[in-house]
Protein backbone atom coordinates (compact mmCIF):
# COMPACT_ATOMS: atom_id res chain seq x y z
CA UNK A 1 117.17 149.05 116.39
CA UNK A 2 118.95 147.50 119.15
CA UNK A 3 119.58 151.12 120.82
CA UNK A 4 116.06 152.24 120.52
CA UNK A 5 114.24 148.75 122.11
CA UNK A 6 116.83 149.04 125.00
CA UNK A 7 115.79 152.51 125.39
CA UNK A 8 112.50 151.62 124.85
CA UNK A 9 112.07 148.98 128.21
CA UNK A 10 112.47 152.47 130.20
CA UNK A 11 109.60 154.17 129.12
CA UNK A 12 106.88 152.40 131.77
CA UNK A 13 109.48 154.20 134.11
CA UNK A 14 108.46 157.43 132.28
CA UNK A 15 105.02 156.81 132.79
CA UNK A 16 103.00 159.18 135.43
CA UNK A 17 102.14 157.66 138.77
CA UNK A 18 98.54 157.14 139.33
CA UNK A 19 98.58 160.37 141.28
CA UNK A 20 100.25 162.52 139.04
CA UNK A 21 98.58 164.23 136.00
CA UNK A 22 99.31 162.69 132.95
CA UNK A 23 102.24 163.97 130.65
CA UNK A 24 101.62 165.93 127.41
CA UNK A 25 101.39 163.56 124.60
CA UNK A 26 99.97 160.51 126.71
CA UNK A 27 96.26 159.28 125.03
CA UNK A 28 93.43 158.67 127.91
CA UNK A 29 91.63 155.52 126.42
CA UNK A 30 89.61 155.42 130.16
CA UNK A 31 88.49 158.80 130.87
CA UNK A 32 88.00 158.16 134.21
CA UNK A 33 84.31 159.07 133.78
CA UNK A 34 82.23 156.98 130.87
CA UNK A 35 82.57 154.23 128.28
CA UNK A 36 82.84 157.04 125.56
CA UNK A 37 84.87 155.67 122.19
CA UNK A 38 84.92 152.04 123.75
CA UNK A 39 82.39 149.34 122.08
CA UNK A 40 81.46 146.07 123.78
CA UNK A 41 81.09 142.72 122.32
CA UNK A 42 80.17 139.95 124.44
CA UNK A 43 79.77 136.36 123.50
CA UNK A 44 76.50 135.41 122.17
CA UNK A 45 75.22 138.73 122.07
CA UNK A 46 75.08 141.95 119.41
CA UNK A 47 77.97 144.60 119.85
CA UNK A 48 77.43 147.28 122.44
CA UNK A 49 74.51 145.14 124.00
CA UNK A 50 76.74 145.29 127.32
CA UNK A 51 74.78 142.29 128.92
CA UNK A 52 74.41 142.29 132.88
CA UNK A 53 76.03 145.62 132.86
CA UNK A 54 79.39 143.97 133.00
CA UNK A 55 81.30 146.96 131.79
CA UNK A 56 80.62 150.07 133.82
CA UNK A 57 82.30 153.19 135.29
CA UNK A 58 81.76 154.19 138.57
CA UNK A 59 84.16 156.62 141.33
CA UNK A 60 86.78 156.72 138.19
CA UNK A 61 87.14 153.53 137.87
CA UNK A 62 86.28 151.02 135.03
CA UNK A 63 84.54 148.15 136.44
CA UNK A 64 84.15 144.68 135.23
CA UNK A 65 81.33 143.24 137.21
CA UNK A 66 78.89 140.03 137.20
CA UNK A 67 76.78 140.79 140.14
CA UNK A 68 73.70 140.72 137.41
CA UNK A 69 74.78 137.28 136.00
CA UNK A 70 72.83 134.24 137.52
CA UNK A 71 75.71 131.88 135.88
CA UNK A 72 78.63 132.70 134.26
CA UNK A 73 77.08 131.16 131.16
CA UNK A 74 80.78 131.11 128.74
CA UNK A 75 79.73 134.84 127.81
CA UNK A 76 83.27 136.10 127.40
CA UNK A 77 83.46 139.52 126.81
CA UNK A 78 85.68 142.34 125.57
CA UNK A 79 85.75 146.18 125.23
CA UNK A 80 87.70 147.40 122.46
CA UNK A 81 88.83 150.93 122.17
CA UNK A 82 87.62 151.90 118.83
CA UNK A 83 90.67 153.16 117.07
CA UNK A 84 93.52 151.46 115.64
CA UNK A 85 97.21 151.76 117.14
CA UNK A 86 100.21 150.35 115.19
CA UNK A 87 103.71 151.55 117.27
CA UNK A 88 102.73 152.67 121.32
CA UNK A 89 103.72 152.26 124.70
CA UNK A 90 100.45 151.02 126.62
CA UNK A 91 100.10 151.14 130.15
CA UNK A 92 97.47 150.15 132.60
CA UNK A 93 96.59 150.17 136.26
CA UNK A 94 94.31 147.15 137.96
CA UNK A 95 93.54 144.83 140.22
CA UNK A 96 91.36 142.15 141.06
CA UNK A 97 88.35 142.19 143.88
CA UNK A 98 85.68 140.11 144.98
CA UNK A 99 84.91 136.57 144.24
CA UNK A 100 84.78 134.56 140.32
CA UNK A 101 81.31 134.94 138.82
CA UNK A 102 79.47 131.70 139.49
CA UNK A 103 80.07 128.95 137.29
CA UNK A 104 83.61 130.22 136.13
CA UNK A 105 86.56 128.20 134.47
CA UNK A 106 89.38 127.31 137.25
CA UNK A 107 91.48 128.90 134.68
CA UNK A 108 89.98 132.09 134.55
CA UNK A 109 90.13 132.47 138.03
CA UNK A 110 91.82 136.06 138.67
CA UNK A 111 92.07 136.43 134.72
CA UNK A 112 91.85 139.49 132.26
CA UNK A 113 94.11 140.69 130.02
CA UNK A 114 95.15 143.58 127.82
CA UNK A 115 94.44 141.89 123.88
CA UNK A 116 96.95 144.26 121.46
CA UNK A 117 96.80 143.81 117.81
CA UNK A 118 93.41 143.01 117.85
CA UNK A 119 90.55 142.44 115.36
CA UNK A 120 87.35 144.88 116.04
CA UNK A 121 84.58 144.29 117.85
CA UNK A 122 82.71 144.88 114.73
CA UNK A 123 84.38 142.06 112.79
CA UNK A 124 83.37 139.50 116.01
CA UNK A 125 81.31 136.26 115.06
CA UNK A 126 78.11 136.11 117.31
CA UNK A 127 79.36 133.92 119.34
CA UNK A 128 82.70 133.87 119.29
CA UNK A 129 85.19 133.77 122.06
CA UNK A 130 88.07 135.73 122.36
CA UNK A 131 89.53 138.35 119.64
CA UNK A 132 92.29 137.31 117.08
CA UNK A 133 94.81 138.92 119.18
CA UNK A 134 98.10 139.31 121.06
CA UNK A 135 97.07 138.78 124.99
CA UNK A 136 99.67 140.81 127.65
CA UNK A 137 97.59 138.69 130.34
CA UNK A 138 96.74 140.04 133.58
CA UNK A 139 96.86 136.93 136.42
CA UNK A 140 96.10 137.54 140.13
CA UNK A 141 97.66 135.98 143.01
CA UNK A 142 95.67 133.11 144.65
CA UNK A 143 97.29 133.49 148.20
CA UNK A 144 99.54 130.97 148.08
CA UNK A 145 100.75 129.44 144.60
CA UNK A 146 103.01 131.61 141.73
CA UNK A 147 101.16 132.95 139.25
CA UNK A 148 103.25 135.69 136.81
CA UNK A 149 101.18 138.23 135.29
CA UNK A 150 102.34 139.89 131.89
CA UNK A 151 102.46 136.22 130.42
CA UNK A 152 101.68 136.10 126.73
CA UNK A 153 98.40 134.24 124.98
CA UNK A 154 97.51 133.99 121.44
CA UNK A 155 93.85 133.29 120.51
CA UNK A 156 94.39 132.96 117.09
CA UNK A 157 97.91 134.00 116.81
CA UNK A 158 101.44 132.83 116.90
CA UNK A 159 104.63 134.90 117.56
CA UNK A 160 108.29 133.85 117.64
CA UNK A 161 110.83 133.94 120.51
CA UNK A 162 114.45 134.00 119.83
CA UNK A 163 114.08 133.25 116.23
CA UNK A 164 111.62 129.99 116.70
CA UNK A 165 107.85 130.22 115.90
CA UNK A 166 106.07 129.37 118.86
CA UNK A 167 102.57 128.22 119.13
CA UNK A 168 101.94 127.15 122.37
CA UNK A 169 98.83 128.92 123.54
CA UNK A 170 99.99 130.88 126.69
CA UNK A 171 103.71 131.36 127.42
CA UNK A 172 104.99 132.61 131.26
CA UNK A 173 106.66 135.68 131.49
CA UNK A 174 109.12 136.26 134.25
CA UNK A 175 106.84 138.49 136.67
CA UNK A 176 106.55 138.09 140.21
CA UNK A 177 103.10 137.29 141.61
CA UNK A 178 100.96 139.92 143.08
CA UNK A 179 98.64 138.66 146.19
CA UNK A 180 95.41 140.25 147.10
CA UNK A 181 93.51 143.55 145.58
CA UNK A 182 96.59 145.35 144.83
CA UNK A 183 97.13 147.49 142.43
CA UNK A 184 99.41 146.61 139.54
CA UNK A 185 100.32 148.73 136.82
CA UNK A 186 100.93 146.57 133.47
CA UNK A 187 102.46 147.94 129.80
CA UNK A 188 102.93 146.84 126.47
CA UNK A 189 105.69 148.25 123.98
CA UNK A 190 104.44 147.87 120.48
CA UNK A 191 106.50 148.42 117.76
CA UNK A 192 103.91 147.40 114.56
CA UNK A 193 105.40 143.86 113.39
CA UNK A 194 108.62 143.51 114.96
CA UNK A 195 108.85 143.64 118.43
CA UNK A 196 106.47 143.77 121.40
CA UNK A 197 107.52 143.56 125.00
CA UNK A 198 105.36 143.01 128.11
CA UNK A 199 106.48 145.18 131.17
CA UNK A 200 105.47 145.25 135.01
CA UNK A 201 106.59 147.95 137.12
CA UNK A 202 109.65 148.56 135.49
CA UNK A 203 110.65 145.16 134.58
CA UNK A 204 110.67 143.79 131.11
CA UNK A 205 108.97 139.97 131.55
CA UNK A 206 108.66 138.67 128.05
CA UNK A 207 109.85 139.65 124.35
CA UNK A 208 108.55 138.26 121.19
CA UNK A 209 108.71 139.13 117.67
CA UNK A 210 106.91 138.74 114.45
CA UNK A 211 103.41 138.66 115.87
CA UNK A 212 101.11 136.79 113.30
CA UNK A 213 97.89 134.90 112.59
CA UNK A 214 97.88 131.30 113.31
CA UNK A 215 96.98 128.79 115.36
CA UNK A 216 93.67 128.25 117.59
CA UNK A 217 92.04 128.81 120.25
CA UNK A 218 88.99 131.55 118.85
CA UNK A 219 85.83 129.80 118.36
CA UNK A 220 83.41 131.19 115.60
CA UNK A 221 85.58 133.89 113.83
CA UNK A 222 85.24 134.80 110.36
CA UNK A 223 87.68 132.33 108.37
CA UNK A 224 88.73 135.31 106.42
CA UNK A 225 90.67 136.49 108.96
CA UNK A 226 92.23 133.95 109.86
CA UNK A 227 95.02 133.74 107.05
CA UNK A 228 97.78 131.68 108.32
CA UNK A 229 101.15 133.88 108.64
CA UNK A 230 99.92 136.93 107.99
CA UNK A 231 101.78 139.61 110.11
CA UNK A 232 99.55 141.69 112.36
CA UNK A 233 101.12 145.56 112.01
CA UNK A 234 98.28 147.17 114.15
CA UNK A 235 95.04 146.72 115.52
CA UNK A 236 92.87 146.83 118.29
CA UNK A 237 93.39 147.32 122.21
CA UNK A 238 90.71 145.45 124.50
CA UNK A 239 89.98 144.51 128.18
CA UNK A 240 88.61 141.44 129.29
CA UNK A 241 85.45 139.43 130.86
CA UNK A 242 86.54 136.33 131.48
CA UNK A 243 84.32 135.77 135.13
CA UNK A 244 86.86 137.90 137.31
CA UNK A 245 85.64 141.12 138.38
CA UNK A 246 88.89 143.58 137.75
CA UNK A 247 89.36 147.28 138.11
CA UNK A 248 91.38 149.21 136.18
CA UNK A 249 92.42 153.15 137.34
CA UNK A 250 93.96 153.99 134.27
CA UNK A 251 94.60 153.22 130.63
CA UNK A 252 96.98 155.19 128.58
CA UNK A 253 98.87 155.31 125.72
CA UNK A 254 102.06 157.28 123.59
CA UNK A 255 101.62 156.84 120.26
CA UNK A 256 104.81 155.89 118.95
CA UNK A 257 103.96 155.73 114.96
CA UNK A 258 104.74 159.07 114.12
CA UNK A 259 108.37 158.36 114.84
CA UNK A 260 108.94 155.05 113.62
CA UNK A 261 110.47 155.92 110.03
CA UNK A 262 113.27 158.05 112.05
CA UNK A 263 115.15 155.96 114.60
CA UNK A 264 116.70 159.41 115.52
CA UNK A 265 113.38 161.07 116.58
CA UNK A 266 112.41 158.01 118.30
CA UNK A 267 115.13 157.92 120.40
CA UNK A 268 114.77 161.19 120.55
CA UNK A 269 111.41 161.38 121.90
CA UNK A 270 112.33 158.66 124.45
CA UNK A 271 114.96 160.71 126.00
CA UNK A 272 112.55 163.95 126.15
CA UNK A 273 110.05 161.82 128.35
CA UNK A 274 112.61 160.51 130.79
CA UNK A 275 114.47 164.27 130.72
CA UNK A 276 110.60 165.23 131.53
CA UNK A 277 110.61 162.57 134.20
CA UNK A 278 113.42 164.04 136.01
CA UNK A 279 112.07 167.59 136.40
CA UNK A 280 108.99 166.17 138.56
């Protein structure tokens, strides 16, 4: 297993640029043109009632907007891709523009985030917060101050770290900070209930095993699902609105389940992408 997840930290490496056509076997979740096979649930309000237009697409690009929000009003809200994924590589291009939606946490400032491992959007309480979920979080540079993105957060969740359980609530990765409206481009390796690693660029920034229920930080979800310990082996991938307006230019994924049950053919298929890579 060792072989493969080294292997593994190469494959944002593999991924296209955001010129180039995507590679054969690589799943558009944005299709660059509509919301299609995406549902919305926003705080305090049914699913798919996508309040202020927060979620839209427009030139290619997914927006998450408040210009239709008098106050930001705690209406945190997330758009989940409607299928499960269990084993993946994830990758996504954004950045952050324009100014926090009135009325915004200091926290939140510059703040969205990939959720893996997710509940649905179906299974949301009314009003609840955030999605039991694993968080790759996407931070924005304030012009002056460090701020890592690819840091990990756990509403509702816990995950262990060199073989101790940690439940802190957000945990820094080892990203450098990226200033202004640039353009970062983000990925998550997923491998079901053992491993997932946060990537930048090309850089592995955090590591953590054992994702599982536990903890806080989700207000009004069904106590049901919140069994403490129970290992989280697949799930849902959403984007946030937490009172930054982001853009994202791209969100992909390799589905990596088929070869799970054969280290062989997942190392094989690793070393077909980056053979791929090297013909372009």
């Amino acid at each position: 297993m060792k072989k493969l997840l080294t292997a593994g930290c190469l494959l944002l490496s593999l991924a296209c640029p955001a010129q180039q056509k995507s590679q054969k076997g690589w799943i558009q979740l944005f299709n660059g043109k509509d919301l299609k096979n995406w549902d919305i649930k926003i705080r305090g309000h049914k699913i798919n009632d996508n309040f202020g237009n927060t979620f839209r697409v427009e030139n290619g690009i997914l927006e998450v907007r408040y210009d239709n929000y008098k106050d930001w009003g705690e209406r945190y809200g997330h758009l989940f891709y409607r299928k499960n994924f269990s084993a993946y590589l994830l990758i996504a291009e954004y950045r952050f523009v324009g100014e926090q939606v009135k009325g915004g946490p200091a926290w939140a400032l510059r703040n969205n985030g990939l959720m893996l491992h997710g509940q649905s959007a179906a299974s949301m309480g009314l009003n609840q917060d955030f999605p039991i979920s694993l968080e790759n979080q996407l931070l924005g540079g304030n012009g002056k101050d460090p701020r890592p993105t690819g840091n990990l957060c756990t509403p509702g969740t816990n995950v262990v770290i060199n073989g101790k359980l940690i439940t802190a609530h957000c945990n820094t990765s080892t990203s450098k900070t990226y200033h202004g409206e640039q353009w970062v481009r983000v990925g998550a390796l997923v491998l079901g209930d053992s491993v997932i690693k946060h990537i930048v660029f090309n850089d592995t920034v955090i590591v953590y095993n054992k994702p599982q229920v536990g903890g806080g930080n989700v207000a009004d979800a069904d106590p049901k699902l919140l069994k403490e310990g129970r290992l989280l082996s697949e799930g849902t991938i959403s984007i946030q609105s937490e009172s930054a307006p982001t853009d994202f230019r791209k969100i992909e994924l390799f589905d990596l389940s088929p070869y799970m049950k054969d280290p062989k053919k997942l190392d094989a298929i690793i070393h077909k992408l980056q053979e791929e890579n090297r013909t372009k």
